[in-house]
N, C-alpha and C. Protein backbone atom coordinates (compact mmCIF):
# COMPACT_ATOMS: atom_id res chain seq x y z
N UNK A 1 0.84 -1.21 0.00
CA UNK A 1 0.00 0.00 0.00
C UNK A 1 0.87 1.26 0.00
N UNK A 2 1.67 1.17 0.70
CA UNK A 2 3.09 2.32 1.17
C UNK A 2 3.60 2.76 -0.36
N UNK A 3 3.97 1.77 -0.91
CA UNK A 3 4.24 1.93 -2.16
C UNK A 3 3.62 2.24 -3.14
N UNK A 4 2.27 1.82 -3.41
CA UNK A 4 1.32 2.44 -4.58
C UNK A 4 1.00 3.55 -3.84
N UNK A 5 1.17 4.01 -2.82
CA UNK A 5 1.20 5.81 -2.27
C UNK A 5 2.59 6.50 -2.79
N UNK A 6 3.71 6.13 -2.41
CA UNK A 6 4.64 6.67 -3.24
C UNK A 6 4.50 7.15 -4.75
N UNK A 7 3.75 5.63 -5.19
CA UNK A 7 3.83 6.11 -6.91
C UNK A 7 2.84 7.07 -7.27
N UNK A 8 2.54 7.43 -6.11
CA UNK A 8 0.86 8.22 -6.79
C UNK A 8 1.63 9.56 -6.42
N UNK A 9 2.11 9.51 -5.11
CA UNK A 9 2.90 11.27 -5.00
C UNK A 9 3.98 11.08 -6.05
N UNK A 10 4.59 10.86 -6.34
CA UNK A 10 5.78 10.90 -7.51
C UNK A 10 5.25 11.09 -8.94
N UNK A 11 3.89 10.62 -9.17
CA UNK A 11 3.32 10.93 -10.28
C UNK A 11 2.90 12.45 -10.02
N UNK A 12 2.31 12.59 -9.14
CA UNK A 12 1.66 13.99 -8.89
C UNK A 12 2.27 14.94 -8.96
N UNK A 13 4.09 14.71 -7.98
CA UNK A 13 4.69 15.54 -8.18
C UNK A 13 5.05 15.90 -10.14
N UNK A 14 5.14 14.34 -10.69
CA UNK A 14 5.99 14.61 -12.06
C UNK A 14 5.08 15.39 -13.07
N UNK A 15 3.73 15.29 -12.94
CA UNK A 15 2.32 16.43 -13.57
C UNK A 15 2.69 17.42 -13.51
N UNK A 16 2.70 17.76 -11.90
CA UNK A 16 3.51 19.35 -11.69
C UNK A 16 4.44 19.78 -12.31
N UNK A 17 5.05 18.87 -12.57
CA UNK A 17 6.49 19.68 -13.45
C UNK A 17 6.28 19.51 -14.33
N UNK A 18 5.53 18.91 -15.11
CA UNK A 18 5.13 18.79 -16.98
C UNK A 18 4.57 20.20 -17.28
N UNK A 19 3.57 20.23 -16.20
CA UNK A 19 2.87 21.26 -16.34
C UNK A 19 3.71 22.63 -16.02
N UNK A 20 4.46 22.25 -15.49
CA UNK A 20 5.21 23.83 -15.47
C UNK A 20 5.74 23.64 -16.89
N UNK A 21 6.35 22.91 -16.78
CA UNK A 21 7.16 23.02 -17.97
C UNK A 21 7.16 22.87 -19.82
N UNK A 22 5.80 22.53 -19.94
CA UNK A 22 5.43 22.49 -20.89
C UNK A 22 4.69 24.25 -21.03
N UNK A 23 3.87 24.77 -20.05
CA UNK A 23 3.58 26.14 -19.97
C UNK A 23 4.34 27.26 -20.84
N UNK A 24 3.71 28.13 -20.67
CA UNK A 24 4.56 29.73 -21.51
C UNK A 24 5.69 29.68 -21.18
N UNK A 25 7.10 29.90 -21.31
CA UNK A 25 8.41 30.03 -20.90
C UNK A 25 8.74 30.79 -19.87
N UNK A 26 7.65 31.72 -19.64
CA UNK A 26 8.35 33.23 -18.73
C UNK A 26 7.92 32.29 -17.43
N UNK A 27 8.74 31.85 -16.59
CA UNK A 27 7.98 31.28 -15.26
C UNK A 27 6.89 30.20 -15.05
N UNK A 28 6.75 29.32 -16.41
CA UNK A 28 5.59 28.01 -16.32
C UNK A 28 4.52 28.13 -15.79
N UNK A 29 3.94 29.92 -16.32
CA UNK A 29 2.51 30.09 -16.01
C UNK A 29 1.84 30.20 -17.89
N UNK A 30 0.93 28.92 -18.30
CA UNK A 30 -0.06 29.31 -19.35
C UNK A 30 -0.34 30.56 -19.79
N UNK A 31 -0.98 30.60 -18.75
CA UNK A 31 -2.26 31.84 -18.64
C UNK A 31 -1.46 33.56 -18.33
N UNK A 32 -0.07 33.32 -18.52
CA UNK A 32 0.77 34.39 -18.42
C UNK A 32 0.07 35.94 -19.15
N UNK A 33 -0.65 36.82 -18.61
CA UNK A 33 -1.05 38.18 -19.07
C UNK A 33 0.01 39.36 -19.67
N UNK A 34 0.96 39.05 -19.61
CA UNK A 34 2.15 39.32 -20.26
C UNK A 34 2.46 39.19 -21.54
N UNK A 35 2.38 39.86 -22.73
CA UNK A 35 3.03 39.83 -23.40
C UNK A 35 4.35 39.95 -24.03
N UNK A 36 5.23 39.03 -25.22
CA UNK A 36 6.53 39.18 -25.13
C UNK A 36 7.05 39.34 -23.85
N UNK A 37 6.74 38.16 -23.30
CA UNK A 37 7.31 38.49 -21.91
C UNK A 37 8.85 38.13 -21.87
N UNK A 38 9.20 37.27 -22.44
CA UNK A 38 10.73 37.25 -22.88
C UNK A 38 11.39 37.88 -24.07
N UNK A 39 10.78 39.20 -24.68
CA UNK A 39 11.20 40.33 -25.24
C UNK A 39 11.80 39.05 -26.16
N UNK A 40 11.30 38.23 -26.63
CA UNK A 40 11.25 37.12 -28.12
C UNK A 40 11.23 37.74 -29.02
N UNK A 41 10.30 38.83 -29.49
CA UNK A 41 10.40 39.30 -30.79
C UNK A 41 11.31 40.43 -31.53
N UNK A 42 12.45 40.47 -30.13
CA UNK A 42 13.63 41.00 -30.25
C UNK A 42 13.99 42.64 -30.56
N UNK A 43 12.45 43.18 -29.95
CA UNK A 43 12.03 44.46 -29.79
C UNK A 43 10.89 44.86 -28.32
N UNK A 44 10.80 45.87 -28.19
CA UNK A 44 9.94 46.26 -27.25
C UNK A 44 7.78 45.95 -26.86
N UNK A 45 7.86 44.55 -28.72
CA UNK A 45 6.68 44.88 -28.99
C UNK A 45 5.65 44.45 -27.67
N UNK A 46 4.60 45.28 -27.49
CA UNK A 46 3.61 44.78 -26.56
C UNK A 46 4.11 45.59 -25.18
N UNK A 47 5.02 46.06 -25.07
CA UNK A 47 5.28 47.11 -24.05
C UNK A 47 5.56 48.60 -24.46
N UNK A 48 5.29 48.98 -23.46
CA UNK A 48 4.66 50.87 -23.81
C UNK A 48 5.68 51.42 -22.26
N UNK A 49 5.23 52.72 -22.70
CA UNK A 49 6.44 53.72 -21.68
C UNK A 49 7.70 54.20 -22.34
N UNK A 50 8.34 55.18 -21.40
CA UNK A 50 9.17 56.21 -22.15
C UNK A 50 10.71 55.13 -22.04
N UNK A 51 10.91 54.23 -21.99
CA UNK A 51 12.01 53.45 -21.88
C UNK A 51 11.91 52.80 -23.61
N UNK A 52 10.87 52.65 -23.89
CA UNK A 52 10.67 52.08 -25.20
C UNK A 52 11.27 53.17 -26.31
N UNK A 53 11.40 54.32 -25.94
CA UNK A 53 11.84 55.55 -26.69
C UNK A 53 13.14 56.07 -27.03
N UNK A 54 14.02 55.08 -25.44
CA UNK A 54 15.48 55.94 -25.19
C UNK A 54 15.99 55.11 -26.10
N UNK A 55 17.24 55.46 -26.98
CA UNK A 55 18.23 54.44 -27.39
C UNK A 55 19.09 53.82 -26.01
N UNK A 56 19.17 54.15 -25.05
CA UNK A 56 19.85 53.32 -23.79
C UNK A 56 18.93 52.30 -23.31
N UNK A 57 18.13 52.24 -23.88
CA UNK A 57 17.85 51.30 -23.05
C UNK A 57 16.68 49.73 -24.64
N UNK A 58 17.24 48.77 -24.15
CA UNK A 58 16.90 48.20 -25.85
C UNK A 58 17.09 46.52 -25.62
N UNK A 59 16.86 45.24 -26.63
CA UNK A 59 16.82 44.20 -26.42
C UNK A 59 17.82 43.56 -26.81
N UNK A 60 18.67 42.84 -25.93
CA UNK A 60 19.90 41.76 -26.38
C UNK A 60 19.71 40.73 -26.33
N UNK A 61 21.02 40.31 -26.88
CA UNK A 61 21.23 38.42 -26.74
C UNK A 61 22.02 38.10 -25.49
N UNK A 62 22.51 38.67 -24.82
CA UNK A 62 22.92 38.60 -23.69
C UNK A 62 23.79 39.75 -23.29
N UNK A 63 24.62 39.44 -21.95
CA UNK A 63 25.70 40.40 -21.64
C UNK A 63 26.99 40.57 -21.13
N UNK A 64 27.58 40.11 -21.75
CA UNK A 64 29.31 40.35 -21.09
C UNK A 64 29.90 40.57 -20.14
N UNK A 65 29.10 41.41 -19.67
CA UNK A 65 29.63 42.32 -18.14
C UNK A 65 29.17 41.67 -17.13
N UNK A 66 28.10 40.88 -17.11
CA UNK A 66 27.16 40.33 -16.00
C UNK A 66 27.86 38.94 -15.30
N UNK A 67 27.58 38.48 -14.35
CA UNK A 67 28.17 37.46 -13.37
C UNK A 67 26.97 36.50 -13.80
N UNK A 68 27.37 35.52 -14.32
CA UNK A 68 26.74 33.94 -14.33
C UNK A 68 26.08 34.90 -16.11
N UNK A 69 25.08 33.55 -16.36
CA UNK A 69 25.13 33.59 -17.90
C UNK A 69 23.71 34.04 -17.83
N UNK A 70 23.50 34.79 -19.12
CA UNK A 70 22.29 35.62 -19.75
C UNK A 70 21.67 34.66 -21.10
N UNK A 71 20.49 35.52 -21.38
CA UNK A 71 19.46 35.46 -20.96
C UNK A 71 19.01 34.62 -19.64
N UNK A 72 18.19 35.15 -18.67
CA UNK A 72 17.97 34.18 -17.73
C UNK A 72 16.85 32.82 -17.86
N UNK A 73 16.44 33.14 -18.76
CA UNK A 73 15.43 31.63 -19.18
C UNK A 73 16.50 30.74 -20.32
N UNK A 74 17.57 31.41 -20.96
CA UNK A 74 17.78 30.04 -22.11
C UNK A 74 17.41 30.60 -23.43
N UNK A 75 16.98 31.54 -23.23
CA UNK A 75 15.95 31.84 -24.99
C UNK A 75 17.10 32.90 -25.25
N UNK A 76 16.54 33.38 -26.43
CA UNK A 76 17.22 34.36 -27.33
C UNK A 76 17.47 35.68 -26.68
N UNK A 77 16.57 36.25 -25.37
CA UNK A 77 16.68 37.71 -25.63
C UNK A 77 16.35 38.15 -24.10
N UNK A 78 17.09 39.52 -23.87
CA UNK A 78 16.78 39.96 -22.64
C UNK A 78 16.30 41.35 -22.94
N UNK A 79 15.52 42.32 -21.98
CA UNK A 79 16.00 43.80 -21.94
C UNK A 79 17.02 44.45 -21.21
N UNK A 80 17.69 45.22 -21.85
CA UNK A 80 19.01 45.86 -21.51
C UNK A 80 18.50 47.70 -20.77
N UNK A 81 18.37 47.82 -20.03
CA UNK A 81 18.03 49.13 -19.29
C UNK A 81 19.00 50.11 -19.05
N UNK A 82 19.28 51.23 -19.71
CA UNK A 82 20.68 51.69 -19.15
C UNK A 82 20.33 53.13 -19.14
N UNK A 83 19.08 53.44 -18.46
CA UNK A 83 18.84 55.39 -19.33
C UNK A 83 19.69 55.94 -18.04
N UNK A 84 19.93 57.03 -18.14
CA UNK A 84 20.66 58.22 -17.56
C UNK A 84 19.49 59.13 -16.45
N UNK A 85 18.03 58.90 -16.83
CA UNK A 85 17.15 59.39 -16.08
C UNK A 85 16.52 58.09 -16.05
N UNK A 86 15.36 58.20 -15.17
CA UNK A 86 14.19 57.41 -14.77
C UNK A 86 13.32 57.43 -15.99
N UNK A 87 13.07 55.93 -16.26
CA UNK A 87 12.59 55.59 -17.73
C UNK A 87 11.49 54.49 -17.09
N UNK A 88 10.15 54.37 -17.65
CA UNK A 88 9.63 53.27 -17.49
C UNK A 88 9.50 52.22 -18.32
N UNK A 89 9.25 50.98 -17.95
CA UNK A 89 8.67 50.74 -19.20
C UNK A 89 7.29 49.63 -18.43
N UNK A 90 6.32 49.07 -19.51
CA UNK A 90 5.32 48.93 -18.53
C UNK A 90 4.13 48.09 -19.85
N UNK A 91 3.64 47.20 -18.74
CA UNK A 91 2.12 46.80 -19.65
C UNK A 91 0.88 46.80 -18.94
N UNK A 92 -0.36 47.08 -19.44
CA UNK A 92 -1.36 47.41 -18.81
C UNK A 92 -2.57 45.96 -19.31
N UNK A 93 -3.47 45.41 -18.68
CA UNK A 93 -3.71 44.54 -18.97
C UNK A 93 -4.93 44.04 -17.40
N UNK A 94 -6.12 43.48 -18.22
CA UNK A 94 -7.19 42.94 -17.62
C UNK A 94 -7.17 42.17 -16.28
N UNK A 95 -7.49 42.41 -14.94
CA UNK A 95 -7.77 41.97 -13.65
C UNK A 95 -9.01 41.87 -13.33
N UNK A 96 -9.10 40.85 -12.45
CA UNK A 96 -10.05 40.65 -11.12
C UNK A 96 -10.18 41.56 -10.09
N UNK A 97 -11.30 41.89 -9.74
CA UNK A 97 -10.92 42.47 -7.96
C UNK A 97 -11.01 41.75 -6.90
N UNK A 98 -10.17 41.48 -6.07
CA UNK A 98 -10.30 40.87 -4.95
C UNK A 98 -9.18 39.30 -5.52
N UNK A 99 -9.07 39.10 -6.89
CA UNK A 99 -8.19 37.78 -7.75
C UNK A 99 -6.58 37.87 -6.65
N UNK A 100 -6.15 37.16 -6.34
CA UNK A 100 -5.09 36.80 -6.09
C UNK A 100 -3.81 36.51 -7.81
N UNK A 101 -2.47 37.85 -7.70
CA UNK A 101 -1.61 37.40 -8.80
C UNK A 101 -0.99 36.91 -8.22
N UNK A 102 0.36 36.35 -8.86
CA UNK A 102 1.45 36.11 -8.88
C UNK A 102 2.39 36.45 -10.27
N UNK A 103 3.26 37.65 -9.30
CA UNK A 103 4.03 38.49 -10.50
C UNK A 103 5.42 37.88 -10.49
N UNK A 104 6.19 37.91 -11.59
CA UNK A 104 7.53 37.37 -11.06
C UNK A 104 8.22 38.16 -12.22
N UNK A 105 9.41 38.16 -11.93
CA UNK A 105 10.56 38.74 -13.04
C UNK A 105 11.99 38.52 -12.22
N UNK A 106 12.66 38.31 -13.42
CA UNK A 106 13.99 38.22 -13.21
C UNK A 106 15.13 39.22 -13.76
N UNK A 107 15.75 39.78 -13.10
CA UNK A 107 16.64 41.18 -12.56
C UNK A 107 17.97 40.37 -12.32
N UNK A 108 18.98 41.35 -13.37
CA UNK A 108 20.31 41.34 -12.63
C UNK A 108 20.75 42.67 -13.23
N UNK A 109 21.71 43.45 -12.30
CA UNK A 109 22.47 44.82 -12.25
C UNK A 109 24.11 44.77 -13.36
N UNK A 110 24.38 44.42 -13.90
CA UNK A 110 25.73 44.18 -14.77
C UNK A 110 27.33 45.58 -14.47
N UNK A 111 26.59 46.02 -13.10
CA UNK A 111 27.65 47.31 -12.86
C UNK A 111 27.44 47.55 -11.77
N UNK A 112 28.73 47.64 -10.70
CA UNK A 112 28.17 48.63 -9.47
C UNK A 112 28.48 50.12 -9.54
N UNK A 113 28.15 50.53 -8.86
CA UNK A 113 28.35 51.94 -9.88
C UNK A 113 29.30 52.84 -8.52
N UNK A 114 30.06 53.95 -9.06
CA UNK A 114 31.35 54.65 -8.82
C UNK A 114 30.47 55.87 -7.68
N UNK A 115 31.30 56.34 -6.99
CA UNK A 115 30.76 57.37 -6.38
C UNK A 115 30.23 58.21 -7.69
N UNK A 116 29.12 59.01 -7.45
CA UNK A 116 28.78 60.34 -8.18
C UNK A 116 28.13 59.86 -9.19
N UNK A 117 27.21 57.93 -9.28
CA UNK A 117 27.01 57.51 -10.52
C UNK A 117 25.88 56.79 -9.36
N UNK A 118 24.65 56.89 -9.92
CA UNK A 118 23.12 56.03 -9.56
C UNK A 118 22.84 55.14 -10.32
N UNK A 119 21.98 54.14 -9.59
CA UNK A 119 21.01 53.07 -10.41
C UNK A 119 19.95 53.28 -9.37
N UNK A 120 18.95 52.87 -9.85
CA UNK A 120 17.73 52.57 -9.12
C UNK A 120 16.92 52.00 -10.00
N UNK A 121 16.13 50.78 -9.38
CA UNK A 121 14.82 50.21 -10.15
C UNK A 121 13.82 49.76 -8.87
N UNK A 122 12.68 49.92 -9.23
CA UNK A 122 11.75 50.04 -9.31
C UNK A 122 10.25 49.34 -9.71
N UNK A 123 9.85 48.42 -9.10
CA UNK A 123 8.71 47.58 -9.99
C UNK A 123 7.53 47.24 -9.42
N UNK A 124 6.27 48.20 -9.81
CA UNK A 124 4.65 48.29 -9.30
C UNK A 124 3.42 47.18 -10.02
N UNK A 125 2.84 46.98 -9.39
CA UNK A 125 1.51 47.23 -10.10
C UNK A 125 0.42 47.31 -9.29
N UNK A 126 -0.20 48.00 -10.44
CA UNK A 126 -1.63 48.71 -9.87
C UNK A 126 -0.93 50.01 -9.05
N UNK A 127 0.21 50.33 -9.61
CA UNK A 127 0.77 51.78 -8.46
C UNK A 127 0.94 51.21 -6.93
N UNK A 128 0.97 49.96 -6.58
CA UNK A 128 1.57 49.44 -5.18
C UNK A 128 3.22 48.92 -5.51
N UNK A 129 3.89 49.31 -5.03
CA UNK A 129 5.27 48.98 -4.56
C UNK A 129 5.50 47.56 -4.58
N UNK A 130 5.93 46.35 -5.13
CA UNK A 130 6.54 45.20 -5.17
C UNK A 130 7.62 45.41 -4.54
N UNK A 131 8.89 45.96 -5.46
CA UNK A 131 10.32 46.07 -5.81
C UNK A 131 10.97 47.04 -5.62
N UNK A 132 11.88 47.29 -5.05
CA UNK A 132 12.82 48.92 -5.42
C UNK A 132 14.21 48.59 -4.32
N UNK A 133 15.18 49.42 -5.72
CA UNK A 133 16.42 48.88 -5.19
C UNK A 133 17.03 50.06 -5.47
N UNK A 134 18.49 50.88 -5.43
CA UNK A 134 18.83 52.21 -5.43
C UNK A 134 20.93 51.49 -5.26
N UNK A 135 21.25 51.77 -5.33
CA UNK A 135 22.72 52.02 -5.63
C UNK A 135 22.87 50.44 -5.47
N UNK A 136 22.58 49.33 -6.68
CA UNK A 136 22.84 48.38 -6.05
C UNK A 136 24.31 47.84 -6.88
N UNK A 137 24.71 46.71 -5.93
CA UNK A 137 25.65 46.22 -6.66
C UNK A 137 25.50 45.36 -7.73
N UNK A 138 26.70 44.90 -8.25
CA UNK A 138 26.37 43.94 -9.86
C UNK A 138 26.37 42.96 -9.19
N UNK A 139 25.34 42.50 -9.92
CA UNK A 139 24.95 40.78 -8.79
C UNK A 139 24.31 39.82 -10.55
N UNK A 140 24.19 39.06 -10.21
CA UNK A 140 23.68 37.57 -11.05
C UNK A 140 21.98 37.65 -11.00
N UNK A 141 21.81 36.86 -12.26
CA UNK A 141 20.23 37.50 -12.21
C UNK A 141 19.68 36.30 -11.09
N UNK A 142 18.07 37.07 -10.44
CA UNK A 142 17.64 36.74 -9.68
C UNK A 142 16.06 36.80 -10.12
N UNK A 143 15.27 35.61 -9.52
CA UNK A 143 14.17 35.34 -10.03
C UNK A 143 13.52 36.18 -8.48
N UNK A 144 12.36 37.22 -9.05
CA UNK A 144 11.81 37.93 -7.99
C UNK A 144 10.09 37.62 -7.90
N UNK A 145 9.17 37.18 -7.01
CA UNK A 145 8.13 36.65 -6.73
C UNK A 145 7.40 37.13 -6.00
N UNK A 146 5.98 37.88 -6.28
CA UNK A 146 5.60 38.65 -5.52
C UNK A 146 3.20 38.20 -5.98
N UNK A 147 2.91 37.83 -4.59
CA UNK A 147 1.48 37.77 -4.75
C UNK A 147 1.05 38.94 -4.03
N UNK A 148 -0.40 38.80 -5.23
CA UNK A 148 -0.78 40.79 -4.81
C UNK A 148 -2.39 40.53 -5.05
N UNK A 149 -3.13 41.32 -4.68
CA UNK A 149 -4.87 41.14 -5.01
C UNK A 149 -5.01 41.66 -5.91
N UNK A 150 -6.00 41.66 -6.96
CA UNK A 150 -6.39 42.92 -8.19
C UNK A 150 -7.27 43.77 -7.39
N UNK A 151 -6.64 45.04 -7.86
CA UNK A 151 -7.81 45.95 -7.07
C UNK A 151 -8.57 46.87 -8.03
N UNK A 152 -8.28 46.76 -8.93
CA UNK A 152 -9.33 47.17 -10.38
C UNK A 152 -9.93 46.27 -11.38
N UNK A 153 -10.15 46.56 -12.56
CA UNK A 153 -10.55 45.99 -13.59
C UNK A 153 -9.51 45.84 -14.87
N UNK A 154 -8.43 46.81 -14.51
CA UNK A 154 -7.34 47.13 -14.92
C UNK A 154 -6.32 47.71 -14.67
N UNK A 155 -4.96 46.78 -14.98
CA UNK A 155 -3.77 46.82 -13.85
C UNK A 155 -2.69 47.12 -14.59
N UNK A 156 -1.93 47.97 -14.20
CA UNK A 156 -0.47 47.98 -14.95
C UNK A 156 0.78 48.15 -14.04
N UNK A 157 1.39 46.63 -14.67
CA UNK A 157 2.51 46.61 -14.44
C UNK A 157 3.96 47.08 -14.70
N UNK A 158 4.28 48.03 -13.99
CA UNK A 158 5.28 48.87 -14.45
C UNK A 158 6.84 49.04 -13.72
N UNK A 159 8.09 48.60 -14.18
CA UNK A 159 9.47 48.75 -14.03
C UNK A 159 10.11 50.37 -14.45
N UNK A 160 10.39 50.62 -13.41
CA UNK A 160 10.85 51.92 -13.45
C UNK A 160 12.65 52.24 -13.01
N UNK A 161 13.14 52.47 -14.08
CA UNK A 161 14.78 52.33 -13.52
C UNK A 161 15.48 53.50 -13.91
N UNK A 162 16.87 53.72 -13.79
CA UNK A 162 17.88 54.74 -14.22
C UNK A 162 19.09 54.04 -13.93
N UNK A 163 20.24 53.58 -14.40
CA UNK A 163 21.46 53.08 -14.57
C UNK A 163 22.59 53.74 -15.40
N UNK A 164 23.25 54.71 -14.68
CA UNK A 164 24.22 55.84 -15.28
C UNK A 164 25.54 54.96 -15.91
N UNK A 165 25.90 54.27 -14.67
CA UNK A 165 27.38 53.22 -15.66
C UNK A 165 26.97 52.27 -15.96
N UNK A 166 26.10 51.56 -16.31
CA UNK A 166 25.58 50.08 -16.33
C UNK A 166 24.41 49.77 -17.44
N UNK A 167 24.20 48.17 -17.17
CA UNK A 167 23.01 48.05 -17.32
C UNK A 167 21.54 46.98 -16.37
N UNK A 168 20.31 47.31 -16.17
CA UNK A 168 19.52 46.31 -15.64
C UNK A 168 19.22 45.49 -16.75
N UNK A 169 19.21 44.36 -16.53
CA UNK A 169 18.93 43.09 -17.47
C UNK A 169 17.77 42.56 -16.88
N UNK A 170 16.32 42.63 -17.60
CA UNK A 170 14.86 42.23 -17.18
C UNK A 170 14.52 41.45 -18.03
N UNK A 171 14.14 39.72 -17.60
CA UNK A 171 13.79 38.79 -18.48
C UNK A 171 12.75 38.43 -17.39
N UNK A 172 11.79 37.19 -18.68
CA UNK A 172 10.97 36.42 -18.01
C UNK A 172 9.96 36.62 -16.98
N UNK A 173 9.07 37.38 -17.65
CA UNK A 173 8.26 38.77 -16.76
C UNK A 173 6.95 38.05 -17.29
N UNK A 174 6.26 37.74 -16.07
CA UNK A 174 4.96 37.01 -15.81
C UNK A 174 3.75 37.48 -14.95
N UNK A 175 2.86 37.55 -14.78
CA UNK A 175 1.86 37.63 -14.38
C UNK A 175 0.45 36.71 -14.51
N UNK A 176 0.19 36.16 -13.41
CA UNK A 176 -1.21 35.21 -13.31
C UNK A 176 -1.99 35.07 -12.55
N UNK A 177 -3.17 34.69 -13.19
CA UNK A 177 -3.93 34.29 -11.41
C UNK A 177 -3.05 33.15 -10.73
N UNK A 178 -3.47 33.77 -9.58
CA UNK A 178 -2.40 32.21 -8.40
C UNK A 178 -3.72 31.14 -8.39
N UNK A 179 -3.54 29.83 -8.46
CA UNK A 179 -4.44 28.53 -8.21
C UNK A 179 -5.00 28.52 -6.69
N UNK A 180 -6.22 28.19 -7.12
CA UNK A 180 -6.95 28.18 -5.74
C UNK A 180 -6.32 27.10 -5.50
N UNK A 181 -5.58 26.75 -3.85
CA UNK A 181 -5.18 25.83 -2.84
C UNK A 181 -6.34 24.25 -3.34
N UNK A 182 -7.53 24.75 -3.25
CA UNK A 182 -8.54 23.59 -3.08
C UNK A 182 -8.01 22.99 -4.58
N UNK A 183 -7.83 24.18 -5.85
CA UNK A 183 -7.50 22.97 -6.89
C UNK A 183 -6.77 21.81 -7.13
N UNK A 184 -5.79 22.30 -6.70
CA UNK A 184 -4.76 21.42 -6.54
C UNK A 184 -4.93 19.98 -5.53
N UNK A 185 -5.76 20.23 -4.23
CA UNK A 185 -6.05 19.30 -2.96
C UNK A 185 -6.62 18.01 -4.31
N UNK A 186 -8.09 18.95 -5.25
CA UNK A 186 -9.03 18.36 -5.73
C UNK A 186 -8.02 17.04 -7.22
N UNK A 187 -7.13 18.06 -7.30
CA UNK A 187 -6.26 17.17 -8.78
C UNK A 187 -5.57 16.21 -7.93
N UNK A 188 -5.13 16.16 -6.63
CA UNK A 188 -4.15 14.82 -5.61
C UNK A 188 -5.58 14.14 -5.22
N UNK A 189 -6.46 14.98 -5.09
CA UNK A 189 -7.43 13.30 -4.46
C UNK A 189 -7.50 12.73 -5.81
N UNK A 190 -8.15 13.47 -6.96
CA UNK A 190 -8.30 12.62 -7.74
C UNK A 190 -7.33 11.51 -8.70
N UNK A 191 -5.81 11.65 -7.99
CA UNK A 191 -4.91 10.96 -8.75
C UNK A 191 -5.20 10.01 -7.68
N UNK A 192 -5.64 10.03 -6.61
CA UNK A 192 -5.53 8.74 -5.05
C UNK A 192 -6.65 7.84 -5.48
N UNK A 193 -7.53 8.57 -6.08
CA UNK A 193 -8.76 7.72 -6.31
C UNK A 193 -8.69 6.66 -7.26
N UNK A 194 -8.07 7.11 -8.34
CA UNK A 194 -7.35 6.39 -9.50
C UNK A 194 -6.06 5.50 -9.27
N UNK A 195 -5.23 5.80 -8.40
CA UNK A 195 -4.62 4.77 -7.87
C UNK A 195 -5.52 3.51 -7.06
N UNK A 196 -6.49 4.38 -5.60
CA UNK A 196 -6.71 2.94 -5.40
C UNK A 196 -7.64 2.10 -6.45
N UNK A 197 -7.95 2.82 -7.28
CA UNK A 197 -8.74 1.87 -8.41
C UNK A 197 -8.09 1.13 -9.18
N UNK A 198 -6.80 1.14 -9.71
CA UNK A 198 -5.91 0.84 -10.17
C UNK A 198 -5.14 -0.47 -8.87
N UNK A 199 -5.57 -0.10 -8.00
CA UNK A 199 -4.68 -1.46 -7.25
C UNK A 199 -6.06 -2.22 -6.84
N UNK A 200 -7.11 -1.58 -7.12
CA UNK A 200 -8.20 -3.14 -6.70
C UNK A 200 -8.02 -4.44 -7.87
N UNK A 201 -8.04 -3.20 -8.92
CA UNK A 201 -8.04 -4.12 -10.14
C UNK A 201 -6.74 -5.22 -10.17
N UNK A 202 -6.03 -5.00 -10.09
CA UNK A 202 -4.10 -5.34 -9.76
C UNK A 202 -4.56 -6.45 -8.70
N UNK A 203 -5.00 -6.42 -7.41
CA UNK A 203 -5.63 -6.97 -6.53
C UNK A 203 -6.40 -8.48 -6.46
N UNK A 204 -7.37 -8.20 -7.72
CA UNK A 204 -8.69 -9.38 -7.83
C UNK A 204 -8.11 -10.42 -8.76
């Protein structure tokens, strides 16, 4: 019995990971509200704001300067952030009120910067505070995870930075509803149920 319980959590767990992993690329959410969320089409398309405007700030194949290896998903392309002032860039896009997200993006700094030289970034939605960082050092990219309620009908998610010697490198930028707890309870009973049906039969 011990054992056809094992195989049923080991299956359950291995769903979970199909299912991540077969999902949209940016973070193994489907239902990702994000567009070009891995800046794939090797331009700014589907994002808006005055960062989309600067020549400092634009889409690569990776980056030289940075600690551990770029793009942070594996794919073709990152955004490269480097304006001299505070630049946004940003997508606006359909919510729930009261919906539970889950936002995520991945950030690395490729410069620490000299006396008399700023960075700062910055990352909202719905105009609530997630993220914000200010003279940071060059660090390796980092996957950042943040659940939030919808409090409109419409939400925008917006990265706001300035990097005088450097650049911010922003990949793999997601947004979703988070899974109700009960779904998940409801997808493990129903793999238990199917196991013990599977061992009566095995059984007789």
């Amino acid at each position: 019995m011990r054992k056809s319980l094992s195989i049923v959590a080991l299956l359950f767990v291995g769903l979970l990971g199909a299912q991540s992993a077969k999902a949209d690329p940016c973070n193994g959410f489907a239902a990702n509200l994000i567009q070009n969320c891995a800046f794939g089409t090797g331009d700014f398309t589907g994002w808006s704001g005055t960062a989309t405007a600067d020549a400092f700030n634009f889409v690569d194949q990776g980056d030289p300067l940075a600690i551990g290896s770029t793009p942070y998903n594996g794919l073709a392309n990152e955004a490269a952030l480097g304006s001299s002032t505070d630049e946004d860039l940003s997508q606006t896009f359909a919510t729930t009120v009261g919906q539970q997200y889950t936002v995520q993006f991945a950030l690395l700094n490729d410069t620490t910067p000299d006396i008399g030289y700023i960075n700062d970034f910055t990352a909202t939605f719905g105009g609530t505070t997630l993220f914000s960082e200010s003279n940071a050092a060059a660090d390796g990219y980092t996957l950042y995870s943040f659940d939030i309620d919808g409090a409109s009908t419409s939400t925008t998610l917006d990265f706001t930075s300035e990097n005088w010697e450097g650049y911010f490198e922003l990949d793999s930028v997601s947004v979703a509803a988070t899974p109700e707890p009960g779904s998940l309870l409801l997808f493990g009973t129903g793999l238990l149920a199917l196991a013990g049906a599977a061992r009566r039969r095995l059984c007789r």
